[in-house]
C-alpha atoms as a PDB file:
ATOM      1  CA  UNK A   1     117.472 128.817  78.556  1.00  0.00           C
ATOM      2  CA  UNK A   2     115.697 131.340  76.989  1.00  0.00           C
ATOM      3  CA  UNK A   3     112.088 131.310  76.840  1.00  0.00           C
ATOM      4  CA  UNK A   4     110.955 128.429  79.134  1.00  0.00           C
ATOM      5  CA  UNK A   5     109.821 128.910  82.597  1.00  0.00           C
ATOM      6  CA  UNK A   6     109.700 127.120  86.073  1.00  0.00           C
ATOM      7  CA  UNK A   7     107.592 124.733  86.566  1.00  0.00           C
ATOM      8  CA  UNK A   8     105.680 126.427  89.665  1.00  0.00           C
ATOM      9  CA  UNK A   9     105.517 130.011  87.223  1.00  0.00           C
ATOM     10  CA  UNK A  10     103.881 127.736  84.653  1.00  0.00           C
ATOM     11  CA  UNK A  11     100.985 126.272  86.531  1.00  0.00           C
ATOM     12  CA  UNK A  12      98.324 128.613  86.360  1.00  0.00           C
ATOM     13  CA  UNK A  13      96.469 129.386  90.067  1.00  0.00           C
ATOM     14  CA  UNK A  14      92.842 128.231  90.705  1.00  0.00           C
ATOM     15  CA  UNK A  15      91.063 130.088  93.101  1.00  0.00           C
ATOM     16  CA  UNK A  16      89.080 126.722  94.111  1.00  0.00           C
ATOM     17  CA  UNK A  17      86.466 127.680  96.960  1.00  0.00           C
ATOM     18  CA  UNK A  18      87.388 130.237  99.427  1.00  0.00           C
ATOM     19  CA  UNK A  19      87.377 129.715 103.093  1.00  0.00           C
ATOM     20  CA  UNK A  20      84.321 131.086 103.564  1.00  0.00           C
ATOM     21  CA  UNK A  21      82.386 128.850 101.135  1.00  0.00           C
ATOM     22  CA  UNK A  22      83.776 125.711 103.238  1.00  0.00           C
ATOM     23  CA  UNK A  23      82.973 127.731 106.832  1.00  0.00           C
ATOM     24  CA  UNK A  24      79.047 128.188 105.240  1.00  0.00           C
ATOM     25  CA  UNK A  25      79.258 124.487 103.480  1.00  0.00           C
ATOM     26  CA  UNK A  26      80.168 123.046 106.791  1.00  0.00           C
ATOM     27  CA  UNK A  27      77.380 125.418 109.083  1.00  0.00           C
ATOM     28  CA  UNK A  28      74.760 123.789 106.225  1.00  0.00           C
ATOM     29  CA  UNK A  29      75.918 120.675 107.172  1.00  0.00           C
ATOM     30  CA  UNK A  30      75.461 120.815 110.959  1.00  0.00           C
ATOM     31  CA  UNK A  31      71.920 122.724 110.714  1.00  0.00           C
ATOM     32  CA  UNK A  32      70.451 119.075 108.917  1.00  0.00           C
ATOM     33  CA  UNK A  33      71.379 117.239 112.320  1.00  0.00           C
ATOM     34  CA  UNK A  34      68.379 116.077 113.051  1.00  0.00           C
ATOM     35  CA  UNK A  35      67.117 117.027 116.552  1.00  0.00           C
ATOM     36  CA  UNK A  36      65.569 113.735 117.614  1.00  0.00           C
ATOM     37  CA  UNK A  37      68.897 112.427 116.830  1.00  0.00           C
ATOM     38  CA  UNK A  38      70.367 115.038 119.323  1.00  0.00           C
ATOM     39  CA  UNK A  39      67.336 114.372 121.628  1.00  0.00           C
ATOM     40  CA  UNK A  40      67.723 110.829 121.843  1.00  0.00           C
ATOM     41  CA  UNK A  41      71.582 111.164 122.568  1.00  0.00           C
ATOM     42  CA  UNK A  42      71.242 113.764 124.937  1.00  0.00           C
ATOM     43  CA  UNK A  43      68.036 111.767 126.668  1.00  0.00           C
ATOM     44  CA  UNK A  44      70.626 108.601 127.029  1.00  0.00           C
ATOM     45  CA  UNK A  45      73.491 110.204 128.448  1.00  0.00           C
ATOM     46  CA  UNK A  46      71.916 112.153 130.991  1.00  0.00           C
ATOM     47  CA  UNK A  47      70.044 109.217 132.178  1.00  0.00           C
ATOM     48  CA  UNK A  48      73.200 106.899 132.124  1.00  0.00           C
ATOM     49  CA  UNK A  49      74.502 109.574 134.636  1.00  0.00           C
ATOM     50  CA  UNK A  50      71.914 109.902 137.426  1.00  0.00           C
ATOM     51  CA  UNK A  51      71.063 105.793 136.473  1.00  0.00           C
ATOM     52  CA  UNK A  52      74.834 105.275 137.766  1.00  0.00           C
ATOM     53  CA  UNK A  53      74.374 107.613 140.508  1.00  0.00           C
ATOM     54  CA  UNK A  54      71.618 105.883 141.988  1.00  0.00           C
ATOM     55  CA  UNK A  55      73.408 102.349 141.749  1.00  0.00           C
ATOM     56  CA  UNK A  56      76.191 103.495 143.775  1.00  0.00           C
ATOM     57  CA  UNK A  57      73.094 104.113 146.510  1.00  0.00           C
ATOM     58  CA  UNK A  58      71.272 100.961 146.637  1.00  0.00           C
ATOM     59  CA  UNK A  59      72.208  97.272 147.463  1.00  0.00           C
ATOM     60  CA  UNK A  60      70.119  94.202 145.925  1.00  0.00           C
ATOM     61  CA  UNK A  61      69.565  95.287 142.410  1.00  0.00           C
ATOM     62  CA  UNK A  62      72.088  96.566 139.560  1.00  0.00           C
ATOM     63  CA  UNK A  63      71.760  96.656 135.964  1.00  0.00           C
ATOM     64  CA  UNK A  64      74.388  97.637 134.349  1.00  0.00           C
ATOM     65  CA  UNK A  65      74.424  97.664 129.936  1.00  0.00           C
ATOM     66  CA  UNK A  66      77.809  97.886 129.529  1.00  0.00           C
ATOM     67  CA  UNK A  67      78.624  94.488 131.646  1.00  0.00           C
ATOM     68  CA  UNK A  68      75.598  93.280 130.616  1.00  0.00           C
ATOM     69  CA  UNK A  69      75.030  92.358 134.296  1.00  0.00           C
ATOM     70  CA  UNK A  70      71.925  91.953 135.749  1.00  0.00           C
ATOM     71  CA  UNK A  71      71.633  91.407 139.874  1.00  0.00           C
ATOM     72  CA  UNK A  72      67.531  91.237 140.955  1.00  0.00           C
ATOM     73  CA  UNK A  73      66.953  91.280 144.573  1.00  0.00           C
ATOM     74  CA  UNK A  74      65.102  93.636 146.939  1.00  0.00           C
ATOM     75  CA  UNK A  75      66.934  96.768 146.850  1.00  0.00           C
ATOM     76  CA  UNK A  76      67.948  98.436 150.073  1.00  0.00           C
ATOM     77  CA  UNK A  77      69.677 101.934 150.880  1.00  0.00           C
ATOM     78  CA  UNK A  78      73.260 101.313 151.081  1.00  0.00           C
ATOM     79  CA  UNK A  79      75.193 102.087 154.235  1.00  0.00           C
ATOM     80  CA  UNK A  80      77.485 104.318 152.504  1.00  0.00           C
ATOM     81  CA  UNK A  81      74.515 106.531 150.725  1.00  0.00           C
ATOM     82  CA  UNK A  82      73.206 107.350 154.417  1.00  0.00           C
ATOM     83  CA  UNK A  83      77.186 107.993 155.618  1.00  0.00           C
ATOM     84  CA  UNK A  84      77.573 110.258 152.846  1.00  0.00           C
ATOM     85  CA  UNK A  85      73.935 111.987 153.061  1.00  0.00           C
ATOM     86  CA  UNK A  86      74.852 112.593 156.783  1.00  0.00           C
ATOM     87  CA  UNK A  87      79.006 113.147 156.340  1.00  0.00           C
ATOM     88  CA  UNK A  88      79.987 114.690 153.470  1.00  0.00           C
ATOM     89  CA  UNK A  89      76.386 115.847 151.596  1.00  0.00           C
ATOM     90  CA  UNK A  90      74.608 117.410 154.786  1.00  0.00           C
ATOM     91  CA  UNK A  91      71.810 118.536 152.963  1.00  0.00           C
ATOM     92  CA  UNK A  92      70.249 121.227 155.093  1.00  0.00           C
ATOM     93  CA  UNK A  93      65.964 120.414 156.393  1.00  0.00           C
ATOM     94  CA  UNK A  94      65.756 116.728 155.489  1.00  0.00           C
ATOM     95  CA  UNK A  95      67.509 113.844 157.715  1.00  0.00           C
ATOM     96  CA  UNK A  96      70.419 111.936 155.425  1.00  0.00           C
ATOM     97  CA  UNK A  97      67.932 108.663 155.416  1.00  0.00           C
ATOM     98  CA  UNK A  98      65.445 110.499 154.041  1.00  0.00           C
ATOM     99  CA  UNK A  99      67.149 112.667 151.959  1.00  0.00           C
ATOM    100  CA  UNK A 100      69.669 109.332 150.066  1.00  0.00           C
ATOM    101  CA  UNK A 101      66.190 107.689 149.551  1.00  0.00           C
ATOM    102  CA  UNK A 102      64.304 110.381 147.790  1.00  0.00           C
ATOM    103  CA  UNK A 103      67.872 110.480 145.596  1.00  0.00           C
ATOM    104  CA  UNK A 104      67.750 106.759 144.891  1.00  0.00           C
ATOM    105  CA  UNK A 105      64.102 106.977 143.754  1.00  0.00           C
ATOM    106  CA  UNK A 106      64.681 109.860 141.879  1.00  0.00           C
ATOM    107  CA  UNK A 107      67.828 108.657 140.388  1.00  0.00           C
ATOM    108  CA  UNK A 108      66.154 105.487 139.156  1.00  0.00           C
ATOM    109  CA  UNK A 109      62.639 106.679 137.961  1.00  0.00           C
ATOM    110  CA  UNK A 110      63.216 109.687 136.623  1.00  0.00           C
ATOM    111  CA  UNK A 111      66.169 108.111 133.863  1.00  0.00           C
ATOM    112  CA  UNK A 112      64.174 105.500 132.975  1.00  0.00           C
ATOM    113  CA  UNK A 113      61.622 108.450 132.549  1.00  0.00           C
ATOM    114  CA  UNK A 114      63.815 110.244 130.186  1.00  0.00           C
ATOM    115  CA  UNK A 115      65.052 107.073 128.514  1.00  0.00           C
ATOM    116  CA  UNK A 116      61.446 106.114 127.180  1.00  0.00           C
ATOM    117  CA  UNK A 117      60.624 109.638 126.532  1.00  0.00           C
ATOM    118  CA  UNK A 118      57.278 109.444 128.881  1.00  0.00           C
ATOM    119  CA  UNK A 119      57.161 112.572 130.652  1.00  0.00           C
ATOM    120  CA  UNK A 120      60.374 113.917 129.488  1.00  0.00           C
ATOM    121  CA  UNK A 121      60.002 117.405 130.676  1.00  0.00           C
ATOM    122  CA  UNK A 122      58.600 116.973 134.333  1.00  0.00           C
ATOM    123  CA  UNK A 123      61.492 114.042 134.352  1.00  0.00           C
ATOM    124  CA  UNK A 124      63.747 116.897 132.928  1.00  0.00           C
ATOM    125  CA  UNK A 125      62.495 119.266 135.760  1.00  0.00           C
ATOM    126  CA  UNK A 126      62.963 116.809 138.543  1.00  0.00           C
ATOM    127  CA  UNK A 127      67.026 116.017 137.562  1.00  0.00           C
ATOM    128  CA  UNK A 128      67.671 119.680 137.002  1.00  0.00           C
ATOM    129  CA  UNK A 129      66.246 120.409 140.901  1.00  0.00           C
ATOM    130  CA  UNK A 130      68.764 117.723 141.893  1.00  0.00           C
ATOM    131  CA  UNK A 131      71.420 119.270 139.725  1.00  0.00           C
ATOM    132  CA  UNK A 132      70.443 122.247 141.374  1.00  0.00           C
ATOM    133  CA  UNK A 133      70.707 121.210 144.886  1.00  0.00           C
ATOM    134  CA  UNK A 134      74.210 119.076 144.133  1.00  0.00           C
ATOM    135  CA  UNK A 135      75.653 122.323 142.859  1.00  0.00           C
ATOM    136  CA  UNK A 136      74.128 124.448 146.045  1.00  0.00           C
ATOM    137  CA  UNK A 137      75.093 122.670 148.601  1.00  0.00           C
ATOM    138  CA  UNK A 138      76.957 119.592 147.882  1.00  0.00           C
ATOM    139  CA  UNK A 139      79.405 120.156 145.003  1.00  0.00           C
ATOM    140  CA  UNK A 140      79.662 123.967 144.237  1.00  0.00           C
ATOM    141  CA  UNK A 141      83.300 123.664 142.889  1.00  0.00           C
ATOM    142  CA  UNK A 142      81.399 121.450 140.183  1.00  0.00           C
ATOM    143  CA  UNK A 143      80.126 124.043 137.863  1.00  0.00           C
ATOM    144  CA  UNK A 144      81.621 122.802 134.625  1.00  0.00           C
ATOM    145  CA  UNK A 145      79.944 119.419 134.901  1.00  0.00           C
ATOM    146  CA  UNK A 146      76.948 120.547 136.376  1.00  0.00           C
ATOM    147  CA  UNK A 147      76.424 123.482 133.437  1.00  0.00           C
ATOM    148  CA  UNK A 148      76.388 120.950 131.186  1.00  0.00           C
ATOM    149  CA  UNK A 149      73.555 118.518 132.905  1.00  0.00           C
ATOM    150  CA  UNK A 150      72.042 121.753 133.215  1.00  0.00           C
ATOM    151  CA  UNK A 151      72.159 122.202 129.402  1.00  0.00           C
ATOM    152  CA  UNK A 152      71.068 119.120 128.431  1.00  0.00           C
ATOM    153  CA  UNK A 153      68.199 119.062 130.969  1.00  0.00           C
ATOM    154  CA  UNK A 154      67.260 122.536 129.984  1.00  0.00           C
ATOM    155  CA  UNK A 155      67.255 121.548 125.835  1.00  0.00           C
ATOM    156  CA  UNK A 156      64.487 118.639 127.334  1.00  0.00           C
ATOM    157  CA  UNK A 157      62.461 120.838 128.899  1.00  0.00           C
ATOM    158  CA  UNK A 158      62.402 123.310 126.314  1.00  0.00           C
ATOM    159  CA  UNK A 159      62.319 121.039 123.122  1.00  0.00           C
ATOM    160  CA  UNK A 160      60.920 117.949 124.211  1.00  0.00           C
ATOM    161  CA  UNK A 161      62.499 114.438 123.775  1.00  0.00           C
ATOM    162  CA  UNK A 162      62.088 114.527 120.071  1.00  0.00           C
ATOM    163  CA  UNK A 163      59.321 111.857 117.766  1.00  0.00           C
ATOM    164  CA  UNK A 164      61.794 108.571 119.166  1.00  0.00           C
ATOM    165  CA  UNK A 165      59.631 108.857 122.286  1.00  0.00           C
ATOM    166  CA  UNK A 166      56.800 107.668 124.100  1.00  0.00           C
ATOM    167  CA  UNK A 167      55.692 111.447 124.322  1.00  0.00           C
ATOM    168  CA  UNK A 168      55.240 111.417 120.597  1.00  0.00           C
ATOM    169  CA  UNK A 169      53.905 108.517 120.458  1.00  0.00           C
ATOM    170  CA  UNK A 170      51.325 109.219 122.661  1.00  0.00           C
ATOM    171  CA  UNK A 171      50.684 112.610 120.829  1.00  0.00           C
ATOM    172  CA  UNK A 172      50.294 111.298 117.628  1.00  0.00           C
ATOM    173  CA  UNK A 173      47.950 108.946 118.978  1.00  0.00           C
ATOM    174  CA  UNK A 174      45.826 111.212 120.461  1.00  0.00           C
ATOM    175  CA  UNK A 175      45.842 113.041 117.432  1.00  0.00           C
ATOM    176  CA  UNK A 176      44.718 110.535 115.538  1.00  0.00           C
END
């Protein structure tokens, strides 16, 4: 058959966009994130993490979102916070009853801090001391984990927790 051609020789190739026009396309794309989007993510999860932390240290109270379970009573320092301050943590200077309450205060104020955006950086400063000390001297096989609290805590203090915040709302108040 004289003078036709395959089907495949027939179709004439368009380039289309190259690789790097989707690789640039898709780096536009990620720059318009907004970063009170990433702030308020980032201000959540971290404080879902120490919030947890600290309810596995106290009896009386919980609060828990995803249950939507809410137990009010006096809270009290668990047994097991103190046997695990004076067991298995054994921070060095402070005694494990002092040391498992200053984490249960400090892992319920300072989320709730960083939740609402009041004070986010101090807040920010205060969990990334803990994360500090946790890596030192209680988990330091826990690196991965705590690099990336460390992150998070460190894009806080550095950036701020973004306008969905009582910080911003205060500032634009006060600029007003």
């Amino acid at each position: 058959m004289k003078g036709t051609t395959h089907p495949i020789q027939a179709q004439t190739v368009h380039p289309g966009r190259s690789v790097s026009h989707w690789i640039t396309a898709a780096n536009r794309a990620m720059t318009r994130i907004p970063e009170d989007f990433i702030a308020l993510i980032g201000r959540f999860s971290i404080a879902a993490v120490f919030w947890k932390s600290g309810q596995t240290k106290i009896e009386g109270f919980s609060l828990d979102l995803v249950d939507r379970s809410l137990t009010l009573g006096w809270p009290r320092l668990s047994d097991s916070a103190v046997f695990l301050f004076r067991e298995e943590y054994r921070l060095p200077v402070l005694s494990p009853e002092l040391a498992a309450t200053l984490a249960a205060l400090a892992e319920h104020a300072l989320p709730v801090l960083i939740l609402l955006g009041l004070g986010t950086r101090l807040a920010a400063l205060g969990l990334l001391t803990m994360t500090a000390v946790i890596q030192l001297f209680v988990y330091p096989d826990a690196y991965p984990t705590h690099g990336v609290w460390a992150a998070l805590l460190l894009y806080l203090m550095v950036r701020g927790p973004g306008r969905v915040s009582l910080d911003a709302y205060i500032r634009r108040s006060w600029h007003s």
